[in-house]
PDB file of N, CA and C in Angstrom:
ATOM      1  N   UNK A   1     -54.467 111.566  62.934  1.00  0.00           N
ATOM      2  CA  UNK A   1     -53.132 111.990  63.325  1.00  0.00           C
ATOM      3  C   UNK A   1     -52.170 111.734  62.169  1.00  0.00           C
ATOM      4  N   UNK A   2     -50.925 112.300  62.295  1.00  0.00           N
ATOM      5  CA  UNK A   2     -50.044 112.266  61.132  1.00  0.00           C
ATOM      6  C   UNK A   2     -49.574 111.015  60.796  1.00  0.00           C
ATOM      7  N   UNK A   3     -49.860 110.373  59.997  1.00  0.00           N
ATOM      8  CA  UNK A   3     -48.940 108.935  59.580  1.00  0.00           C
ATOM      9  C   UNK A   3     -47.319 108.564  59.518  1.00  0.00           C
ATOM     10  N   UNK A   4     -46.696 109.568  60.008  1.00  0.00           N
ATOM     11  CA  UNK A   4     -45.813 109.451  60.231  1.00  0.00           C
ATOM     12  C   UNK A   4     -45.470 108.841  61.548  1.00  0.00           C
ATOM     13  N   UNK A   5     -45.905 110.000  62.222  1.00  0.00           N
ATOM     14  CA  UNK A   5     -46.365 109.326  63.745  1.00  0.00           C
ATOM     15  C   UNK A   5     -46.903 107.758  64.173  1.00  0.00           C
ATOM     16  N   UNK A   6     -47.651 107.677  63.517  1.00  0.00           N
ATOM     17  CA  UNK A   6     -48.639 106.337  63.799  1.00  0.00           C
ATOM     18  C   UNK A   6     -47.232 104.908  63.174  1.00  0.00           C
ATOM     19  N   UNK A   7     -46.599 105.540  62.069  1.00  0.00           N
ATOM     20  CA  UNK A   7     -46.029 104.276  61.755  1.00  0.00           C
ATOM     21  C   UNK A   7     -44.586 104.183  62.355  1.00  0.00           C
ATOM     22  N   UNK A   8     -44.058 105.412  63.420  1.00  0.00           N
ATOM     23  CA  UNK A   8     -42.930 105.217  64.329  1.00  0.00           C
ATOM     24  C   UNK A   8     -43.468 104.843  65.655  1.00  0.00           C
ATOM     25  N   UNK A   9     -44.575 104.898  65.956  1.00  0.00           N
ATOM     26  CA  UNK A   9     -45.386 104.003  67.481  1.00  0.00           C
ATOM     27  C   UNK A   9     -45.254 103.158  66.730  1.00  0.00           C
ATOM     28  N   UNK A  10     -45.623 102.269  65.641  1.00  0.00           N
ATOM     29  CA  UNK A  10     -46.254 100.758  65.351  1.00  0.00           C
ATOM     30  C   UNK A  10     -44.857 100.259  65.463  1.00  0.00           C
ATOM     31  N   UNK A  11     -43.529 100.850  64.845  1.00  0.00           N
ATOM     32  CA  UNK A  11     -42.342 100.059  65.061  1.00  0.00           C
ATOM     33  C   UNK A  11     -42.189 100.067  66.299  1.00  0.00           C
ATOM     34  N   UNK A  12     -41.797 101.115  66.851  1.00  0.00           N
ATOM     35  CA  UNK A  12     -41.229 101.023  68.278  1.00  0.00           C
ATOM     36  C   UNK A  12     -42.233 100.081  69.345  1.00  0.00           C
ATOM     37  N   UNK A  13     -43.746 100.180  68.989  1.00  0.00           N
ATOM     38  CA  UNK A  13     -43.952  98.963  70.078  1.00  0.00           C
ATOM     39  C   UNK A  13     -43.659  97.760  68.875  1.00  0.00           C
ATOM     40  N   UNK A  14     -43.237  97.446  68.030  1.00  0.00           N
ATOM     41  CA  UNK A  14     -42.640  96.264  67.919  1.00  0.00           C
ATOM     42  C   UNK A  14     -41.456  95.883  68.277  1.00  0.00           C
ATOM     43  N   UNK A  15     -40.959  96.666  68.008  1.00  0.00           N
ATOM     44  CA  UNK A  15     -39.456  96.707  68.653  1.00  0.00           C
ATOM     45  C   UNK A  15     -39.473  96.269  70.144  1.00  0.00           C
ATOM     46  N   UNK A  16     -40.268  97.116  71.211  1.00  0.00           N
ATOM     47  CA  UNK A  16     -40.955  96.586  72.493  1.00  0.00           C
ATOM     48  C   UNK A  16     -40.921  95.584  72.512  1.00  0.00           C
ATOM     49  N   UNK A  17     -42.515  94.984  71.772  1.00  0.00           N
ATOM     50  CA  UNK A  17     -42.695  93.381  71.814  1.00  0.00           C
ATOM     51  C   UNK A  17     -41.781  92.567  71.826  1.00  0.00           C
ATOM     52  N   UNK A  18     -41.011  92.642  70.895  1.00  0.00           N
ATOM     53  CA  UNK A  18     -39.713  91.780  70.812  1.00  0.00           C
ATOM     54  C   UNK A  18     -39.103  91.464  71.654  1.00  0.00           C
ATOM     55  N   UNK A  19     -38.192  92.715  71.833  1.00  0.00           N
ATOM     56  CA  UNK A  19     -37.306  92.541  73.210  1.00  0.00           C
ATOM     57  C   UNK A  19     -38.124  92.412  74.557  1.00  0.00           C
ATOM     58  N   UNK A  20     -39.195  92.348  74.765  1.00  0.00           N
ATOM     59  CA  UNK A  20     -40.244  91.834  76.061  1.00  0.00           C
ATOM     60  C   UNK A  20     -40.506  90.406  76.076  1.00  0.00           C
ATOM     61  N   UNK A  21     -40.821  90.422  74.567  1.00  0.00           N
ATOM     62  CA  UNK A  21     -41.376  88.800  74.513  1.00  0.00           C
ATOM     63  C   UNK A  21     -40.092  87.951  74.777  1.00  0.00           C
ATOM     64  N   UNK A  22     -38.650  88.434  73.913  1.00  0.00           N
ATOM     65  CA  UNK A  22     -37.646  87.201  73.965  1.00  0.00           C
ATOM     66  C   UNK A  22     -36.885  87.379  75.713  1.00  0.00           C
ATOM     67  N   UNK A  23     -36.844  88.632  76.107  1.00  0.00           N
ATOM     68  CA  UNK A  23     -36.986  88.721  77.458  1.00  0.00           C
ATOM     69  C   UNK A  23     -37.316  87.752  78.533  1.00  0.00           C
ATOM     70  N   UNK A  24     -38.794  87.611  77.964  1.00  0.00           N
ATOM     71  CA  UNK A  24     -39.883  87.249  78.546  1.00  0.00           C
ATOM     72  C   UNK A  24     -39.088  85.700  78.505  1.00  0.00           C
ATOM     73  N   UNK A  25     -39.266  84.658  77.627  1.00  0.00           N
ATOM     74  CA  UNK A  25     -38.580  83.459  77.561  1.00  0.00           C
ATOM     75  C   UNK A  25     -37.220  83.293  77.889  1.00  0.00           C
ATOM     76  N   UNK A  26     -36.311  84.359  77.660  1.00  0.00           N
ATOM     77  CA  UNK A  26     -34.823  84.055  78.249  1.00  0.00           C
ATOM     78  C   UNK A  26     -35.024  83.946  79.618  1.00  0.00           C
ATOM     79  N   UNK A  27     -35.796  84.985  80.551  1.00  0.00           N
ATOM     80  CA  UNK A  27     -36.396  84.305  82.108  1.00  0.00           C
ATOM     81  C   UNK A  27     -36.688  83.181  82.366  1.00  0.00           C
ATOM     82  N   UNK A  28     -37.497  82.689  81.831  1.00  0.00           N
ATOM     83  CA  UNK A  28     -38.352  81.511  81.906  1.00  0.00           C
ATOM     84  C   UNK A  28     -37.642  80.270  81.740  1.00  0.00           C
ATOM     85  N   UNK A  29     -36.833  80.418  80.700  1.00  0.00           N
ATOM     86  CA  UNK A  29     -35.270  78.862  80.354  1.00  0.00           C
ATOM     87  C   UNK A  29     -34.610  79.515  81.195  1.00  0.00           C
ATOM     88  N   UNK A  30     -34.366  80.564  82.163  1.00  0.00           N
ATOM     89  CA  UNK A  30     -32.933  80.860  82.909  1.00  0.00           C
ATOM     90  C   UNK A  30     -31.784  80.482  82.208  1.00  0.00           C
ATOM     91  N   UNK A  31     -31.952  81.197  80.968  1.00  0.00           N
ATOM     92  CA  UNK A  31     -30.462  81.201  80.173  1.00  0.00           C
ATOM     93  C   UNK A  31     -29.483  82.576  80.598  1.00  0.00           C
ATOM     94  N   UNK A  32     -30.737  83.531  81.232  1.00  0.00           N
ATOM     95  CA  UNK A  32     -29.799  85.245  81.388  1.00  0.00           C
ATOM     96  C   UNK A  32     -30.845  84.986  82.925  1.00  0.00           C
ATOM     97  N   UNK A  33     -29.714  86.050  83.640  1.00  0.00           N
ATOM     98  CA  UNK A  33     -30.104  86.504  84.727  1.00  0.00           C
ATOM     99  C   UNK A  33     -30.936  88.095  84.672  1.00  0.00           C
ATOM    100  N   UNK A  34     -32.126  88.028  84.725  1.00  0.00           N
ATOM    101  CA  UNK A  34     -33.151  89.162  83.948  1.00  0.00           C
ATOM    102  C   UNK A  34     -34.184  89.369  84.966  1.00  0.00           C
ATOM    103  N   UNK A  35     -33.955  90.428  85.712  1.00  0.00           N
ATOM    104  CA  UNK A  35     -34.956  91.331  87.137  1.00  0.00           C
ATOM    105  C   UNK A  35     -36.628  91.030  86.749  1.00  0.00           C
ATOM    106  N   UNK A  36     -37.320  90.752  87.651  1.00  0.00           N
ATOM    107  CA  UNK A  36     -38.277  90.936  86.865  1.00  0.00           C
ATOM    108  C   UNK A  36     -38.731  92.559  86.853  1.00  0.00           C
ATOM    109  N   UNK A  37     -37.929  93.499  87.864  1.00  0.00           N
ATOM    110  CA  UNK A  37     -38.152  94.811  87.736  1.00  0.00           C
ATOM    111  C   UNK A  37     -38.059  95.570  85.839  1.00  0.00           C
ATOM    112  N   UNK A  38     -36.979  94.604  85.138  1.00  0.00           N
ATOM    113  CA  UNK A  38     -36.594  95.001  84.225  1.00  0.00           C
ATOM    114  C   UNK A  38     -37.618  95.037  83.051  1.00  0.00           C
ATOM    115  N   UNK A  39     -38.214  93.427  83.121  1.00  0.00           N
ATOM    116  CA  UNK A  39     -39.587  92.859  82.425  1.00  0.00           C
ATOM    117  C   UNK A  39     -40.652  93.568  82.948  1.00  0.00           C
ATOM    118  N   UNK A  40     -40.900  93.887  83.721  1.00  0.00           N
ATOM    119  CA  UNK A  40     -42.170  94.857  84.355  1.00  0.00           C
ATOM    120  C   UNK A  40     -41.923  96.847  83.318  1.00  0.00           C
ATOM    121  N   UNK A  41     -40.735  96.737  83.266  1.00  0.00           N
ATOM    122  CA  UNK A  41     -40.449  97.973  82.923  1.00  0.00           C
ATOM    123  C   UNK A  41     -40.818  98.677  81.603  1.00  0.00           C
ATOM    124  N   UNK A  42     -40.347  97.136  80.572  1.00  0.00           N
ATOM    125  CA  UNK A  42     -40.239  97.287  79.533  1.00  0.00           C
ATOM    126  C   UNK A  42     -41.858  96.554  78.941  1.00  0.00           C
ATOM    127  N   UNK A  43     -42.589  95.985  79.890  1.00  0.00           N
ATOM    128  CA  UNK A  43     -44.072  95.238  79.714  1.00  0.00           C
ATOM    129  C   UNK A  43     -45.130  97.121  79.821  1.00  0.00           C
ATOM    130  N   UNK A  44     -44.504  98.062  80.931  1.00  0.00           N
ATOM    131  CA  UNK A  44     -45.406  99.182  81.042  1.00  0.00           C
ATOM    132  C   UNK A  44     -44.748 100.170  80.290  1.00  0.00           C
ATOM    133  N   UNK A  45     -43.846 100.448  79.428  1.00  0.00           N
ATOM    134  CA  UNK A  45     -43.611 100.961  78.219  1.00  0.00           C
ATOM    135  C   UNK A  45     -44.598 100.418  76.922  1.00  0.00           C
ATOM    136  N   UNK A  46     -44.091  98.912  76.556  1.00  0.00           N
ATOM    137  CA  UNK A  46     -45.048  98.477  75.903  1.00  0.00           C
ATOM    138  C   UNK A  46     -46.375  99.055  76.195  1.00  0.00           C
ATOM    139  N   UNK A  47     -47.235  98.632  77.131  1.00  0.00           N
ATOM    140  CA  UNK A  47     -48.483  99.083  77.363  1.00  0.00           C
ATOM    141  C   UNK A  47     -48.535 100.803  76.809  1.00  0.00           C
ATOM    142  N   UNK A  48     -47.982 101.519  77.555  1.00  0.00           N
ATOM    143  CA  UNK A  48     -48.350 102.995  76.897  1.00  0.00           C
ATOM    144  C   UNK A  48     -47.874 103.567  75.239  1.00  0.00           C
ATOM    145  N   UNK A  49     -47.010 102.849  74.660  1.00  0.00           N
ATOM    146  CA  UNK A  49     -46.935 102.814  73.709  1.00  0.00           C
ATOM    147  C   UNK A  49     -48.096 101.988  72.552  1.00  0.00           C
ATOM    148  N   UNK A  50     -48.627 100.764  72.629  1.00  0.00           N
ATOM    149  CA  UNK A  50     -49.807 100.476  72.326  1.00  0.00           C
ATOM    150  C   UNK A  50     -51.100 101.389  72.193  1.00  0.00           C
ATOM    151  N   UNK A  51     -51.237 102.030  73.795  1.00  0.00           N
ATOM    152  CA  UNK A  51     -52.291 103.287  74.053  1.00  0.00           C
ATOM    153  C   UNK A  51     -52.035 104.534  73.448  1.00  0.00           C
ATOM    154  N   UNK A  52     -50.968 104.503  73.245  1.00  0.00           N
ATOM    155  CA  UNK A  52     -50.504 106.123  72.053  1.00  0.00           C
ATOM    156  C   UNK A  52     -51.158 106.213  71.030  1.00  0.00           C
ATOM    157  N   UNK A  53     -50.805 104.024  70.477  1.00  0.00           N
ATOM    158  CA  UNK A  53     -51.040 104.042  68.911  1.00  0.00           C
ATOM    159  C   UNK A  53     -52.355 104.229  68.884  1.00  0.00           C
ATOM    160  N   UNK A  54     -53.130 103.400  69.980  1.00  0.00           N
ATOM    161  CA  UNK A  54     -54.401 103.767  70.400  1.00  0.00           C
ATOM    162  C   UNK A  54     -54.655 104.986  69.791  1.00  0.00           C
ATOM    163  N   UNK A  55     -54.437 106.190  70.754  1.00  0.00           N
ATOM    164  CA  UNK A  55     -55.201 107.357  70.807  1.00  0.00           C
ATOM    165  C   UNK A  55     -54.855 108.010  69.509  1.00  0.00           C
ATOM    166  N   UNK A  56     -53.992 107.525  68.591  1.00  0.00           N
ATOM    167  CA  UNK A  56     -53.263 108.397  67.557  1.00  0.00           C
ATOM    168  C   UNK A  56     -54.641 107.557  66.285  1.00  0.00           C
ATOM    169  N   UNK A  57     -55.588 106.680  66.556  1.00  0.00           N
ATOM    170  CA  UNK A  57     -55.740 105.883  65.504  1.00  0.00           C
ATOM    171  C   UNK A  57     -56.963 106.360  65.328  1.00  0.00           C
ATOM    172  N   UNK A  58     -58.142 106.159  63.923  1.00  0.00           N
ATOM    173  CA  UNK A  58     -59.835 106.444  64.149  1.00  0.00           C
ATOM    174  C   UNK A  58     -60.273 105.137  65.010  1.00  0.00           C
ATOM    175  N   UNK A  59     -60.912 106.010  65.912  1.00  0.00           N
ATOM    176  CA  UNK A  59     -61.591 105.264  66.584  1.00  0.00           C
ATOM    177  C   UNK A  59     -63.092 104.153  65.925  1.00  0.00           C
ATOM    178  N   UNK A  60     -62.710 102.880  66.397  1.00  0.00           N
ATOM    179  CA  UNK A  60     -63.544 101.760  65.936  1.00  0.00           C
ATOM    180  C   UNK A  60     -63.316 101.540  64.628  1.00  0.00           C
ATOM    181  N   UNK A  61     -62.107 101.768  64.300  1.00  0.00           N
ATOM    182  CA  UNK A  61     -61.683 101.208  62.488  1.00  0.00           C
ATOM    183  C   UNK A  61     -61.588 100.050  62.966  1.00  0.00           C
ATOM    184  N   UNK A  62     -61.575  99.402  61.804  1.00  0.00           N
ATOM    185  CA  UNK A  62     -60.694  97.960  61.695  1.00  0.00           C
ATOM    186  C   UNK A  62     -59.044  97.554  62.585  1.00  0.00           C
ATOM    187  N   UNK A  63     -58.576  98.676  62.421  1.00  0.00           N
ATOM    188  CA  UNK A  63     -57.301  98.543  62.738  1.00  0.00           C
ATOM    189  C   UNK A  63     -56.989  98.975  64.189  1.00  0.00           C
ATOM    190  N   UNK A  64     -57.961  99.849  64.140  1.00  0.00           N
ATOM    191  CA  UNK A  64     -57.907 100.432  65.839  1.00  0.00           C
ATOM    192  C   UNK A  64     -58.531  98.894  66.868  1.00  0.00           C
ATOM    193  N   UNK A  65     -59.373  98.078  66.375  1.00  0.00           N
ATOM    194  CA  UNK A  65     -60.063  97.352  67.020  1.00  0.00           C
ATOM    195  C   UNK A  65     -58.865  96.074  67.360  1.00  0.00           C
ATOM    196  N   UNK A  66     -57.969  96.090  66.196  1.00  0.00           N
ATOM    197  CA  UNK A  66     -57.040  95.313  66.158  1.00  0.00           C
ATOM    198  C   UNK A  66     -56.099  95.082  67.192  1.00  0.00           C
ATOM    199  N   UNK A  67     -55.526  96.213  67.276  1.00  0.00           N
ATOM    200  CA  UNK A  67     -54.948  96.847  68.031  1.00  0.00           C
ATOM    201  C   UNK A  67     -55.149  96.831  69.470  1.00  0.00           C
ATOM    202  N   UNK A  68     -56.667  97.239  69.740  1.00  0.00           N
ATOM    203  CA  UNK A  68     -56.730  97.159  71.081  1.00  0.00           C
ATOM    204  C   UNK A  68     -57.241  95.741  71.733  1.00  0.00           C
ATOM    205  N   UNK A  69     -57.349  94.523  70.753  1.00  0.00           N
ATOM    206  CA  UNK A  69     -57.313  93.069  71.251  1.00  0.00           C
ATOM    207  C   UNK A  69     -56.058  93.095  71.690  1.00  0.00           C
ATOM    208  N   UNK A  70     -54.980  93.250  70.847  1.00  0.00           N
ATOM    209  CA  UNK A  70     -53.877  92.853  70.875  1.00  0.00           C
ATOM    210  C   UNK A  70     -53.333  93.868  72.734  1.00  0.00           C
ATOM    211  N   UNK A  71     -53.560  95.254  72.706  1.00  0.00           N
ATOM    212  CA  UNK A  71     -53.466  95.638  73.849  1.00  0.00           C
ATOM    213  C   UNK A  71     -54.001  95.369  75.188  1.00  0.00           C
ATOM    214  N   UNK A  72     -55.729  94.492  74.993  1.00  0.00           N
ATOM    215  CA  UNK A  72     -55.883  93.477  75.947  1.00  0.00           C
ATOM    216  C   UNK A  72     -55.685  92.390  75.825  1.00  0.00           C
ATOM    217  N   UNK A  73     -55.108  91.752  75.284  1.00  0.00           N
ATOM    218  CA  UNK A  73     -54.610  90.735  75.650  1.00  0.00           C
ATOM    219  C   UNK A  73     -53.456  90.784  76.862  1.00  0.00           C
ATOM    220  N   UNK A  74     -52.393  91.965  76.301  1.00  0.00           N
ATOM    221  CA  UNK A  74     -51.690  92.475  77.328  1.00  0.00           C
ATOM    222  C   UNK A  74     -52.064  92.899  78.502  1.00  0.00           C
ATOM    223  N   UNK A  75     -53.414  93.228  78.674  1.00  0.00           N
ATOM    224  CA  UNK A  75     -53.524  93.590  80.433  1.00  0.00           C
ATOM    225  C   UNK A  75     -54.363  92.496  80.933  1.00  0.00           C
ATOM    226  N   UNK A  76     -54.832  91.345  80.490  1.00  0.00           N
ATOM    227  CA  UNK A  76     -54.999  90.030  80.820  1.00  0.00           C
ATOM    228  C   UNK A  76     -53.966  89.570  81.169  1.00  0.00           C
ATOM    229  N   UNK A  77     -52.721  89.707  80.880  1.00  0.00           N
ATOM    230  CA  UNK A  77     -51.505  88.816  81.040  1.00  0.00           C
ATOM    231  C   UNK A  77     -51.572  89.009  83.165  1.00  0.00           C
ATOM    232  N   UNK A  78     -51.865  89.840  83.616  1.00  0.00           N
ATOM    233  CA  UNK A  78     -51.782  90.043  84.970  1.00  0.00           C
ATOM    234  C   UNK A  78     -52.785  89.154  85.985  1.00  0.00           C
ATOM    235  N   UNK A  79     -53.421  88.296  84.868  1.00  0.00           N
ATOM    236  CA  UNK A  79     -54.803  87.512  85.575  1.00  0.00           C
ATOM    237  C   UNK A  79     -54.236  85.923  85.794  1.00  0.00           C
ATOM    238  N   UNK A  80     -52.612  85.693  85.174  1.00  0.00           N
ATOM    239  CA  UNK A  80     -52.048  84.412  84.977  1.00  0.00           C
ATOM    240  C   UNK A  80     -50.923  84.449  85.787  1.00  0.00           C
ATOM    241  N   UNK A  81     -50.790  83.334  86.442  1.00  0.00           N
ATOM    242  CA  UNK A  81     -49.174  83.013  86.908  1.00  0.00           C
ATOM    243  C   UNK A  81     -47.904  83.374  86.169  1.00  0.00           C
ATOM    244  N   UNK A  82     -47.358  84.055  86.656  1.00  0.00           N
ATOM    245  CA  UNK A  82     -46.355  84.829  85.663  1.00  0.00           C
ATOM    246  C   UNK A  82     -44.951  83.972  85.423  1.00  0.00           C
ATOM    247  N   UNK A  83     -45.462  83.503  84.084  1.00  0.00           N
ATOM    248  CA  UNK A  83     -44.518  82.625  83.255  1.00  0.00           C
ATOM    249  C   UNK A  83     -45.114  81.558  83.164  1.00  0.00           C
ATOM    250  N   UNK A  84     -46.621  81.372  83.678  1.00  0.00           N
ATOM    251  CA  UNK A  84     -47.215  79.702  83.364  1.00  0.00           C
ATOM    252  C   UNK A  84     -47.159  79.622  81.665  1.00  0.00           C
ATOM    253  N   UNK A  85     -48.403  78.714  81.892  1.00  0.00           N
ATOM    254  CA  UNK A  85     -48.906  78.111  80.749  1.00  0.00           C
ATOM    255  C   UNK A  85     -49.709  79.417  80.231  1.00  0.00           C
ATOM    256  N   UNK A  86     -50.890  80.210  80.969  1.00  0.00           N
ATOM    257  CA  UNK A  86     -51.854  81.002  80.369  1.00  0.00           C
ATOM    258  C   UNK A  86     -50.954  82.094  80.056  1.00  0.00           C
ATOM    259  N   UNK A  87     -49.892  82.677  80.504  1.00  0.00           N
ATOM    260  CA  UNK A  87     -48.870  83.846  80.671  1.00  0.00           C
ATOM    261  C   UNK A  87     -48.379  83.616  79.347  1.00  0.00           C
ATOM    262  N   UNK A  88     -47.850  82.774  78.661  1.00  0.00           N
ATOM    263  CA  UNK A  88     -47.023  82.494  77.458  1.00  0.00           C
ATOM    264  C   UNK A  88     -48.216  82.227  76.694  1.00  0.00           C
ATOM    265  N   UNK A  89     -49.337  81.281  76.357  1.00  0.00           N
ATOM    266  CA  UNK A  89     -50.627  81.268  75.493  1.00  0.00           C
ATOM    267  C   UNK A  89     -50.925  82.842  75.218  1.00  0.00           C
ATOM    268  N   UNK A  90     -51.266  83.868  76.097  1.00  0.00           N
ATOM    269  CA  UNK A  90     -51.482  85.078  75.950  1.00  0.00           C
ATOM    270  C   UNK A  90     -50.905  86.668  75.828  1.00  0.00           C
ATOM    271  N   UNK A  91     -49.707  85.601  76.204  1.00  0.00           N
ATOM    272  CA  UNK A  91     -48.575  86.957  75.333  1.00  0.00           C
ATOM    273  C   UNK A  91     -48.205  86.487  73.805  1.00  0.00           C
ATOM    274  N   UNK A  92     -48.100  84.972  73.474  1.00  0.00           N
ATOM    275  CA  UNK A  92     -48.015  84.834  72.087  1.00  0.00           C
ATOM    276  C   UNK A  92     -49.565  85.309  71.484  1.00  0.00           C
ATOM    277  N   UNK A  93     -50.391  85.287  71.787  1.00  0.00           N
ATOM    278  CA  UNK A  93     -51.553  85.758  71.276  1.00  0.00           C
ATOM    279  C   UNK A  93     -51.517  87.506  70.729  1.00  0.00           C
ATOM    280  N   UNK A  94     -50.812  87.884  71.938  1.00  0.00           N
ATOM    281  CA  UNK A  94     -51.073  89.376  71.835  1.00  0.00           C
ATOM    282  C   UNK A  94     -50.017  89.963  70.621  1.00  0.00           C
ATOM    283  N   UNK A  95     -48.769  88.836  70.839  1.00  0.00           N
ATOM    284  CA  UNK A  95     -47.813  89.288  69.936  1.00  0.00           C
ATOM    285  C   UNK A  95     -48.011  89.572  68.834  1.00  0.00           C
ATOM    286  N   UNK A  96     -48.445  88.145  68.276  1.00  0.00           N
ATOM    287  CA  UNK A  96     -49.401  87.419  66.995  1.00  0.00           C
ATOM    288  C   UNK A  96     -50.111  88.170  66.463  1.00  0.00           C
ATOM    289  N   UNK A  97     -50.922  88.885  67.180  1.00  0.00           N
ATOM    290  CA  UNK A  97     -52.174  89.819  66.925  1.00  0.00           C
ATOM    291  C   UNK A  97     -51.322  90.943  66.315  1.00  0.00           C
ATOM    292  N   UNK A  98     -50.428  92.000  67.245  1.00  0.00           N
ATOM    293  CA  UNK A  98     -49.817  93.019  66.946  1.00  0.00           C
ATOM    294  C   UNK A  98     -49.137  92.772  65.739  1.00  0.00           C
ATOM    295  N   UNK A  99     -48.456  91.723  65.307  1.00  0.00           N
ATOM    296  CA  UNK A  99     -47.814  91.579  64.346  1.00  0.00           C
ATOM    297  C   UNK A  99     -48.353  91.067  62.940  1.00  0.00           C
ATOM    298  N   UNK A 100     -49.467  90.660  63.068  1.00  0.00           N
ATOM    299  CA  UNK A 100     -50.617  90.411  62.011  1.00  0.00           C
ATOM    300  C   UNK A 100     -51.197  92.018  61.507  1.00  0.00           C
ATOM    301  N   UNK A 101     -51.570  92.565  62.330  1.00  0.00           N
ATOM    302  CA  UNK A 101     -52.216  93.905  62.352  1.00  0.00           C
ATOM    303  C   UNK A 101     -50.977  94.921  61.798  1.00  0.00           C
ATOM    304  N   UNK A 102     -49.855  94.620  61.865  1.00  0.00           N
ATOM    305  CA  UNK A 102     -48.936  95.753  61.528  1.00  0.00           C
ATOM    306  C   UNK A 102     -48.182  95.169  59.902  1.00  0.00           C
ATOM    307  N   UNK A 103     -48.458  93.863  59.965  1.00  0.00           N
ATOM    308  CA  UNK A 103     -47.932  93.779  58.176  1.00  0.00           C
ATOM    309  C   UNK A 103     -49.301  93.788  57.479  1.00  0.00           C
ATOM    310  N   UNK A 104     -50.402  93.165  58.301  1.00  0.00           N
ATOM    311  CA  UNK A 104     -51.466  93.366  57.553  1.00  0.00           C
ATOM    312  C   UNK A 104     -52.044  94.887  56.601  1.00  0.00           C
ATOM    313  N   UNK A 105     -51.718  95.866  57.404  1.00  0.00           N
ATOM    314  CA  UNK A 105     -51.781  97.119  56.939  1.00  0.00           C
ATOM    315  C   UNK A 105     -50.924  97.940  56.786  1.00  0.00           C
ATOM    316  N   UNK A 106     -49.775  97.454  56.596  1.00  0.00           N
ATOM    317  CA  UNK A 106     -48.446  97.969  55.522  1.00  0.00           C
ATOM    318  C   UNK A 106     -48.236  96.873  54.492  1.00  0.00           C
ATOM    319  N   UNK A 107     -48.431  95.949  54.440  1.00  0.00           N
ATOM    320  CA  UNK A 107     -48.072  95.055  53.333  1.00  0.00           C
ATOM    321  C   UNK A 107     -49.583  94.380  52.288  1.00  0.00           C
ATOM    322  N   UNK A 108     -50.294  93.679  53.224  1.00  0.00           N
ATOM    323  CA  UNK A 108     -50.440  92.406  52.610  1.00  0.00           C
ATOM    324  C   UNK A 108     -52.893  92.908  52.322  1.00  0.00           C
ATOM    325  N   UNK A 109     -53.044  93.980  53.258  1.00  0.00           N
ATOM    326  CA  UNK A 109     -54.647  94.378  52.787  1.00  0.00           C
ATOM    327  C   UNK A 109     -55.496  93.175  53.296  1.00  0.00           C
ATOM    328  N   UNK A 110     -55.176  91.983  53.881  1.00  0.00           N
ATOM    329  CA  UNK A 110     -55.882  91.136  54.279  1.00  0.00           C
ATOM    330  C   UNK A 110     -57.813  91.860  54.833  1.00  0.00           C
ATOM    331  N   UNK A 111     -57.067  92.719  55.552  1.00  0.00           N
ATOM    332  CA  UNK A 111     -58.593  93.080  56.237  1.00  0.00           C
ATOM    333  C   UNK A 111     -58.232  94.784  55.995  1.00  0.00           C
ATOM    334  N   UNK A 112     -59.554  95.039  54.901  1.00  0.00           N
ATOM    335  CA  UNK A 112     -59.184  96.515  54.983  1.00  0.00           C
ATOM    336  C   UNK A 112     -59.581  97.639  56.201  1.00  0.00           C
TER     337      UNK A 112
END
């Protein structure tokens, strides 16, 4: 698919992540008053945006494989108490992952 494409999904689900993940913790300290309709909203955006980059990527590259840890990790998150201990271990995981995988192969060649 066009690389253009592929590298406006990789921002925008970062952009996602972000505002999900810090979302995600402003709930959790009850510093903002935040629906969880709202976090659910912006958690199944995330998800289909991930699956875009998915389907936009070669299948079983390096990067595609990357990618789709990082996208299950995200549908594991539904197997944890929402906002425990495993809920936050596995959304920083997934984050981590996505964000390793997206400078890794614009910047830094770690894993070709």
């Amino acid at each position: 698919m066009n690389t253009d494409i592929v590298s406006i999904v990789t921002v925008t689900g970062l952009l996602l992540f972000i505002y999900n993940y810090s979302v995600g913790w402003i709930a959790g300290f009850k510093i903002l008053n935040i629906t969880k309709l709202h976090h659910k909203l912006i958690y199944i955006l995330l998800l289909l945006n991930i699956f875009l980059l998915l389907f936009s990527l070669d299948f079983l590259s390096n990067k595609f494989l990357l990618y789709l840890i990082s996208f299950l990790f995200l549908l594991f998150l539904t197997y944890g108490s929402k906002g425990g201990i495993y809920h936050r271990i596995i959304s920083t995981a997934a984050f981590a992952l996505y964000i390793f995988t997206m400078l890794n192969y614009q910047f830094f060649k770690f894993i070709d």
